[in-house]
C-alpha atoms as a PDB file:
ATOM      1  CA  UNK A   1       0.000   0.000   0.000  1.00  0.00           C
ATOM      2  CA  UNK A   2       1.195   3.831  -0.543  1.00  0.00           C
ATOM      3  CA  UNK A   3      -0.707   6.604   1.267  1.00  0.00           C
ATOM      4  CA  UNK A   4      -1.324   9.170  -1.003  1.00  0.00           C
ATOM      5  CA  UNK A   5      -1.431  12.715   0.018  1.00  0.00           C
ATOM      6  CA  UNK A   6      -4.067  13.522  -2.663  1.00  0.00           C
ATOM      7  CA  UNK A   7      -6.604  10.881  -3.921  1.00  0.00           C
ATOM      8  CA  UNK A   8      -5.234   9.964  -7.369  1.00  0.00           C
ATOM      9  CA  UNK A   9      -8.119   7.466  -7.937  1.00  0.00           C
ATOM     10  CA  UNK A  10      -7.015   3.876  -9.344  1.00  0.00           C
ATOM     11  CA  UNK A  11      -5.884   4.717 -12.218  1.00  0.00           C
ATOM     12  CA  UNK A  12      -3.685   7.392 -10.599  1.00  0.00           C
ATOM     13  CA  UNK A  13      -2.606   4.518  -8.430  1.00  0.00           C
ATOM     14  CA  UNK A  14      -1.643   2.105 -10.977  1.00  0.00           C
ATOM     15  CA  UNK A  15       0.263   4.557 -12.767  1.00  0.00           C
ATOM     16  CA  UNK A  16       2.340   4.937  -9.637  1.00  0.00           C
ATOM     17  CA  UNK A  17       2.706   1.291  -9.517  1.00  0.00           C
ATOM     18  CA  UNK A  18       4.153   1.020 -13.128  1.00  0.00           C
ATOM     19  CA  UNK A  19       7.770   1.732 -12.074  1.00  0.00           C
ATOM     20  CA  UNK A  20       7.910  -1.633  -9.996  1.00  0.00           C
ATOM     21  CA  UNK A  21       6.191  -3.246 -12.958  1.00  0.00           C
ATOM     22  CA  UNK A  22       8.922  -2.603 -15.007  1.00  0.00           C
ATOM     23  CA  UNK A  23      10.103  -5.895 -17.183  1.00  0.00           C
ATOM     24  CA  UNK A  24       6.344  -7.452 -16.582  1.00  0.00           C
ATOM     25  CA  UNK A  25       4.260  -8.546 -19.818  1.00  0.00           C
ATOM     26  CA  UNK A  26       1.474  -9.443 -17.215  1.00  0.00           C
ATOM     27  CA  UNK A  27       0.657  -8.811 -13.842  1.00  0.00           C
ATOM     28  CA  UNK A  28      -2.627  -8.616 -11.781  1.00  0.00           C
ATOM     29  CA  UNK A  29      -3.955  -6.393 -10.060  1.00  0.00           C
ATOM     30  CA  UNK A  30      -6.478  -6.348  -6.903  1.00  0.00           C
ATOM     31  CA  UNK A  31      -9.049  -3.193  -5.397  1.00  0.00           C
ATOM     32  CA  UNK A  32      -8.082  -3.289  -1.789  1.00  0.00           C
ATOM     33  CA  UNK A  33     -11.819  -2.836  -0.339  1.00  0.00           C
ATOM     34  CA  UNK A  34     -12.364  -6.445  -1.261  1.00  0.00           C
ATOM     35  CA  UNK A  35     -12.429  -9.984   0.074  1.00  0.00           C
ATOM     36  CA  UNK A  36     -12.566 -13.002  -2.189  1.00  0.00           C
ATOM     37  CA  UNK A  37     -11.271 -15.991  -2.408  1.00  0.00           C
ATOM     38  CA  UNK A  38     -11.226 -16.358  -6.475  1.00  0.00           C
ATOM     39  CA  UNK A  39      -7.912 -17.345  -7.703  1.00  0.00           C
ATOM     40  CA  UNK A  40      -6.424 -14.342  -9.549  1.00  0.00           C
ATOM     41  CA  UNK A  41      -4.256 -16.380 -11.636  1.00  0.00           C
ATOM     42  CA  UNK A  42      -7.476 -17.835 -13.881  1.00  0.00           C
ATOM     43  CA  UNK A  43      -7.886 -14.495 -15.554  1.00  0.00           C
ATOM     44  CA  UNK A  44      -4.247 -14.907 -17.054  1.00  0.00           C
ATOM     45  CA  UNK A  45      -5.684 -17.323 -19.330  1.00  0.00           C
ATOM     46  CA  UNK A  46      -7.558 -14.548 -20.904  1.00  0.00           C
ATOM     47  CA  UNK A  47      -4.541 -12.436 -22.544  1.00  0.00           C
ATOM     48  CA  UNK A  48      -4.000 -12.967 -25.726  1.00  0.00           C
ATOM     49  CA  UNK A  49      -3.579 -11.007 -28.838  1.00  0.00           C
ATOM     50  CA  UNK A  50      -6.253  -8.207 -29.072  1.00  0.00           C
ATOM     51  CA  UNK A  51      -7.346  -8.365 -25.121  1.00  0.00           C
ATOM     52  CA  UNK A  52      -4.958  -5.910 -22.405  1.00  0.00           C
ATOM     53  CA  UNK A  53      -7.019  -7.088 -19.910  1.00  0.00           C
ATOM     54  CA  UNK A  54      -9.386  -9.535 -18.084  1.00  0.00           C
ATOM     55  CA  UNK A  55     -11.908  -8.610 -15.540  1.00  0.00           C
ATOM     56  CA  UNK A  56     -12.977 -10.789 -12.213  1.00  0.00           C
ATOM     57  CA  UNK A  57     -17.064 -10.980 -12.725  1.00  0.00           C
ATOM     58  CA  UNK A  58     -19.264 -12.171  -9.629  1.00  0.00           C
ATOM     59  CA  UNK A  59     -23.114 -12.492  -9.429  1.00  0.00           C
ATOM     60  CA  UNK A  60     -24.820  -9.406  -8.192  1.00  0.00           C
ATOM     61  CA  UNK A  61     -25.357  -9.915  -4.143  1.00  0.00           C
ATOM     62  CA  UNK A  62     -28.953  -8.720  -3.259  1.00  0.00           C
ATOM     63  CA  UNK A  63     -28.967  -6.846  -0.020  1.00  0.00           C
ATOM     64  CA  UNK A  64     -32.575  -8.138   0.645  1.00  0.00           C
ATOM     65  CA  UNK A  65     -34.381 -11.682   0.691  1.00  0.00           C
ATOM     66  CA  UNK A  66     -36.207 -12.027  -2.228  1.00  0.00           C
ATOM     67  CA  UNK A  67     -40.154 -13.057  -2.245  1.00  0.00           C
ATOM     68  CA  UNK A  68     -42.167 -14.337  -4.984  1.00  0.00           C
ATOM     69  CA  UNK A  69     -45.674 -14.544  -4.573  1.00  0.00           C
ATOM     70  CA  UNK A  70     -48.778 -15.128  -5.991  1.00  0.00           C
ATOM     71  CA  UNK A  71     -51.027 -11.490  -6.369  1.00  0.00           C
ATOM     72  CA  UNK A  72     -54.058 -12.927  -6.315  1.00  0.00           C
ATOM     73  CA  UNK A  73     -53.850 -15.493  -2.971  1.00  0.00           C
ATOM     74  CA  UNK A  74     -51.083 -13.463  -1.431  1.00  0.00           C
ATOM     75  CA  UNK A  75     -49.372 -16.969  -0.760  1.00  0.00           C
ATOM     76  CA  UNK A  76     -45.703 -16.912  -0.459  1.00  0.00           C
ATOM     77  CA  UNK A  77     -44.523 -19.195  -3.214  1.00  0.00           C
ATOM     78  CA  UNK A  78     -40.692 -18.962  -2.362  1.00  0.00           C
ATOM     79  CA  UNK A  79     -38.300 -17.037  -0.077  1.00  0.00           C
ATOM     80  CA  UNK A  80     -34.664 -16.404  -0.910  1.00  0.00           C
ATOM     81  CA  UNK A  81     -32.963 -14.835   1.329  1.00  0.00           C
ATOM     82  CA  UNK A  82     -30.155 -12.388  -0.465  1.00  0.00           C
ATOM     83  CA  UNK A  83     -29.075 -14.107  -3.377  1.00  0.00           C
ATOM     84  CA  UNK A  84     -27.440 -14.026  -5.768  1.00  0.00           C
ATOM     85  CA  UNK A  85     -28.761 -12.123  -8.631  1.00  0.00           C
ATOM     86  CA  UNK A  86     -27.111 -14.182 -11.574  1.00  0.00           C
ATOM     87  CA  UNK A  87     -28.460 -12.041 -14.138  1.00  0.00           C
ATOM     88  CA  UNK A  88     -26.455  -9.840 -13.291  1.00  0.00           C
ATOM     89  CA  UNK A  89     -22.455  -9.416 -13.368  1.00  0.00           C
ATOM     90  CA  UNK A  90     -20.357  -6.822 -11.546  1.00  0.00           C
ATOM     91  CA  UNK A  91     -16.734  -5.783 -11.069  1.00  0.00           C
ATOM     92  CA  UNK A  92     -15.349  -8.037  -8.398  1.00  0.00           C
ATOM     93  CA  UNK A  93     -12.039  -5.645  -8.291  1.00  0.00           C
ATOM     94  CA  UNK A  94      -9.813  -8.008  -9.567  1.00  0.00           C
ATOM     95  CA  UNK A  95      -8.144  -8.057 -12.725  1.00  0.00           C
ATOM     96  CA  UNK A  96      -5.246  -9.069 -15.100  1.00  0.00           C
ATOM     97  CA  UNK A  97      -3.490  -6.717 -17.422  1.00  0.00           C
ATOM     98  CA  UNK A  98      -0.904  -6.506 -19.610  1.00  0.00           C
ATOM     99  CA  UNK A  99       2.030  -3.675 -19.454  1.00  0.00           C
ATOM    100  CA  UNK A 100       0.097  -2.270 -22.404  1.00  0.00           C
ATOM    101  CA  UNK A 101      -2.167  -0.839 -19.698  1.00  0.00           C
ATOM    102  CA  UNK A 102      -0.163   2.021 -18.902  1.00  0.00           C
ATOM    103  CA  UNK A 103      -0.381   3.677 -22.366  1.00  0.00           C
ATOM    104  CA  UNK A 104      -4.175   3.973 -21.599  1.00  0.00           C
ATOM    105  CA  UNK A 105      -4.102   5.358 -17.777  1.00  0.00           C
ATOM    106  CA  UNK A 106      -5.683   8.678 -17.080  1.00  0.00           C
ATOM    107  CA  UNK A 107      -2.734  10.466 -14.602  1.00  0.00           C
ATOM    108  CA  UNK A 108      -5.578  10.812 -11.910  1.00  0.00           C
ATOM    109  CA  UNK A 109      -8.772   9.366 -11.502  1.00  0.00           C
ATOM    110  CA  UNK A 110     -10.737   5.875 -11.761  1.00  0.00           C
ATOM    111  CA  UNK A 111      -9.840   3.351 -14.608  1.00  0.00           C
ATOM    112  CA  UNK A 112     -13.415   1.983 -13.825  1.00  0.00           C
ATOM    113  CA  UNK A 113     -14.532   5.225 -14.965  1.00  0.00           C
ATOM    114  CA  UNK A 114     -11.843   6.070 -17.917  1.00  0.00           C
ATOM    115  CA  UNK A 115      -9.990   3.438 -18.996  1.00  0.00           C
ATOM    116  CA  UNK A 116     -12.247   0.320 -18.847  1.00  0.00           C
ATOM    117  CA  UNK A 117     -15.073   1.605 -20.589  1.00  0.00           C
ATOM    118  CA  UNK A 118     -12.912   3.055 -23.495  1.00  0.00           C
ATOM    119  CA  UNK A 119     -10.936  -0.742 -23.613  1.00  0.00           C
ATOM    120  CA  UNK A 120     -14.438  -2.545 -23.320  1.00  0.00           C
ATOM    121  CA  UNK A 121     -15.759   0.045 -26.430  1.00  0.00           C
ATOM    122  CA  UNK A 122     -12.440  -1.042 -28.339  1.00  0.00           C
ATOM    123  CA  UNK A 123     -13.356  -5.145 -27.352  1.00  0.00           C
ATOM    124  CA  UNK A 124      -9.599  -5.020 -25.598  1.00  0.00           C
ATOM    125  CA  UNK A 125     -11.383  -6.042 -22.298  1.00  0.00           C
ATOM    126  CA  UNK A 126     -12.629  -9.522 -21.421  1.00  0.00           C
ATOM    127  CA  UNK A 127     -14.908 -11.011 -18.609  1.00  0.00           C
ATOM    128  CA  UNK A 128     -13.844 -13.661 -16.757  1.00  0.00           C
ATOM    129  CA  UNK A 129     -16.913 -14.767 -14.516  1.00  0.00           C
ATOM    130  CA  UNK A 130     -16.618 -16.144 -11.441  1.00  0.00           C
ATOM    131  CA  UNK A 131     -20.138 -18.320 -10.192  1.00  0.00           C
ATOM    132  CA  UNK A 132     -18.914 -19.585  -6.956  1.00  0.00           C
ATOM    133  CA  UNK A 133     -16.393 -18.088  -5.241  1.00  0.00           C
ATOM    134  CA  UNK A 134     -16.918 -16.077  -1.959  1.00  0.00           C
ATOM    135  CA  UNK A 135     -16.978 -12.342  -2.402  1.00  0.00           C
ATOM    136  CA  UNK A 136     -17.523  -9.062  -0.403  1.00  0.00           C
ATOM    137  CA  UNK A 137     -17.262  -5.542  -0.547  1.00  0.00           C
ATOM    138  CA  UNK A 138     -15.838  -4.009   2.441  1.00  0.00           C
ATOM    139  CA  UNK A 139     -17.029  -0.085   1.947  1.00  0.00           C
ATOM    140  CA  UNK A 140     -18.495   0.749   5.676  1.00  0.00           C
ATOM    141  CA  UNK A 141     -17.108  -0.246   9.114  1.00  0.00           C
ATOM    142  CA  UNK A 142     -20.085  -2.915   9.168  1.00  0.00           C
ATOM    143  CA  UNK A 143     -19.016  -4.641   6.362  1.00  0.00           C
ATOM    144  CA  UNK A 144     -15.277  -4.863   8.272  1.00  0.00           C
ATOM    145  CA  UNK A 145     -17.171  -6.647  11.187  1.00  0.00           C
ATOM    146  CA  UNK A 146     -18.404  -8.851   8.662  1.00  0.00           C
ATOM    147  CA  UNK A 147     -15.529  -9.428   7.099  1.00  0.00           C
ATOM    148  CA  UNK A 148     -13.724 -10.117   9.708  1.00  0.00           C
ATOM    149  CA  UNK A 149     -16.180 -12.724  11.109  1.00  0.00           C
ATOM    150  CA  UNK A 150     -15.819 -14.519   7.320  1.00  0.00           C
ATOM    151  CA  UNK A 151     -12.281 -14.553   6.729  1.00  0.00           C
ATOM    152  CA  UNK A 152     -11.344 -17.614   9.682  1.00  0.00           C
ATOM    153  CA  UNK A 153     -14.579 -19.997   7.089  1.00  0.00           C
ATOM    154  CA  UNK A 154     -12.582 -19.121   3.923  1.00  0.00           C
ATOM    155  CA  UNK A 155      -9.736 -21.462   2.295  1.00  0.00           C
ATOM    156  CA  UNK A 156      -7.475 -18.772   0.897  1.00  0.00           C
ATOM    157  CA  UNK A 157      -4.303 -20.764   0.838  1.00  0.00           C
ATOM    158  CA  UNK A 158      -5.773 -23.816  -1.597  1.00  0.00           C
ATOM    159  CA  UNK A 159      -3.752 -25.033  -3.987  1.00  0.00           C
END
């Protein structure tokens, strides 16, 4: 980790990165507000010619049980609670690029927001989905507790 007097955003972040990346056709690369236990390594896989980078996907977590039910009886027909919502993909914060990259990276701000959409709108990004792996985002001091009570149930150090 660096601390960074002002906010430079991820891409601002990576950029400062790129000096110790020096010699490296690939490398990956990880948002540090999450908690997974995905292996990284599979999106390697996806570089190849035409592709600078690969993109963790996971199922969209609901926040809320889910109810279907039938409008004219009222009867509950099923109850899930928070699933996940597989029509649905998001950015699990994990990703593998290639050096390439850092021809592309605003000097401040969020890749998510810059450079990813312009790579995705030149098909130089792929998706890598991910159906059953463990995954959190840890954005509030609640999801920390949480965190911290799931970490001990997790097998990050499989082979």
């Amino acid at each position: 980790y660096a601390i960074e007097e002002k906010p430079l955003g991820t891409g601002g972040a990576l950029k400062n990165a790129e000096r110790f990346l020096k010699g490296e056709e690939n490398f990956i690369m990880l948002n540090g507000d999450v908690l997974t236990d995905l292996n990284p390594l599979d999106l390697l896989e996806d570089l190849d010619e035409g592709c600078i980078g690969s993109m963790a996907l996971v199922p969209l977590p609901s926040p809320f049980g889910v109810v279907d039910f039938d409008p004219e009886s009222r009867k509950i027909r099923s109850f899930v609670e928070k699933p996940r919502i597989r029509e649905y993909w998001i950015n699990a914060g994990v990703y593998a690029l290639k050096s390439e990259i850092f021809g592309y990276l605003p000097e401040k701000g969020d890749i998510e927001r810059t450079t990813f959409p312009m790579l995705a709108e030149r098909g130089l990004l792929k998706a890598h989905p991910f159906e059953s792996c463990s995954w959190m985002s840890i954005d509030s001091h609640k999801d920390l507790e949480e965190a911290s009570r799931t970490v001990p149930k997790l097998d990050l150090f499989k082979g």
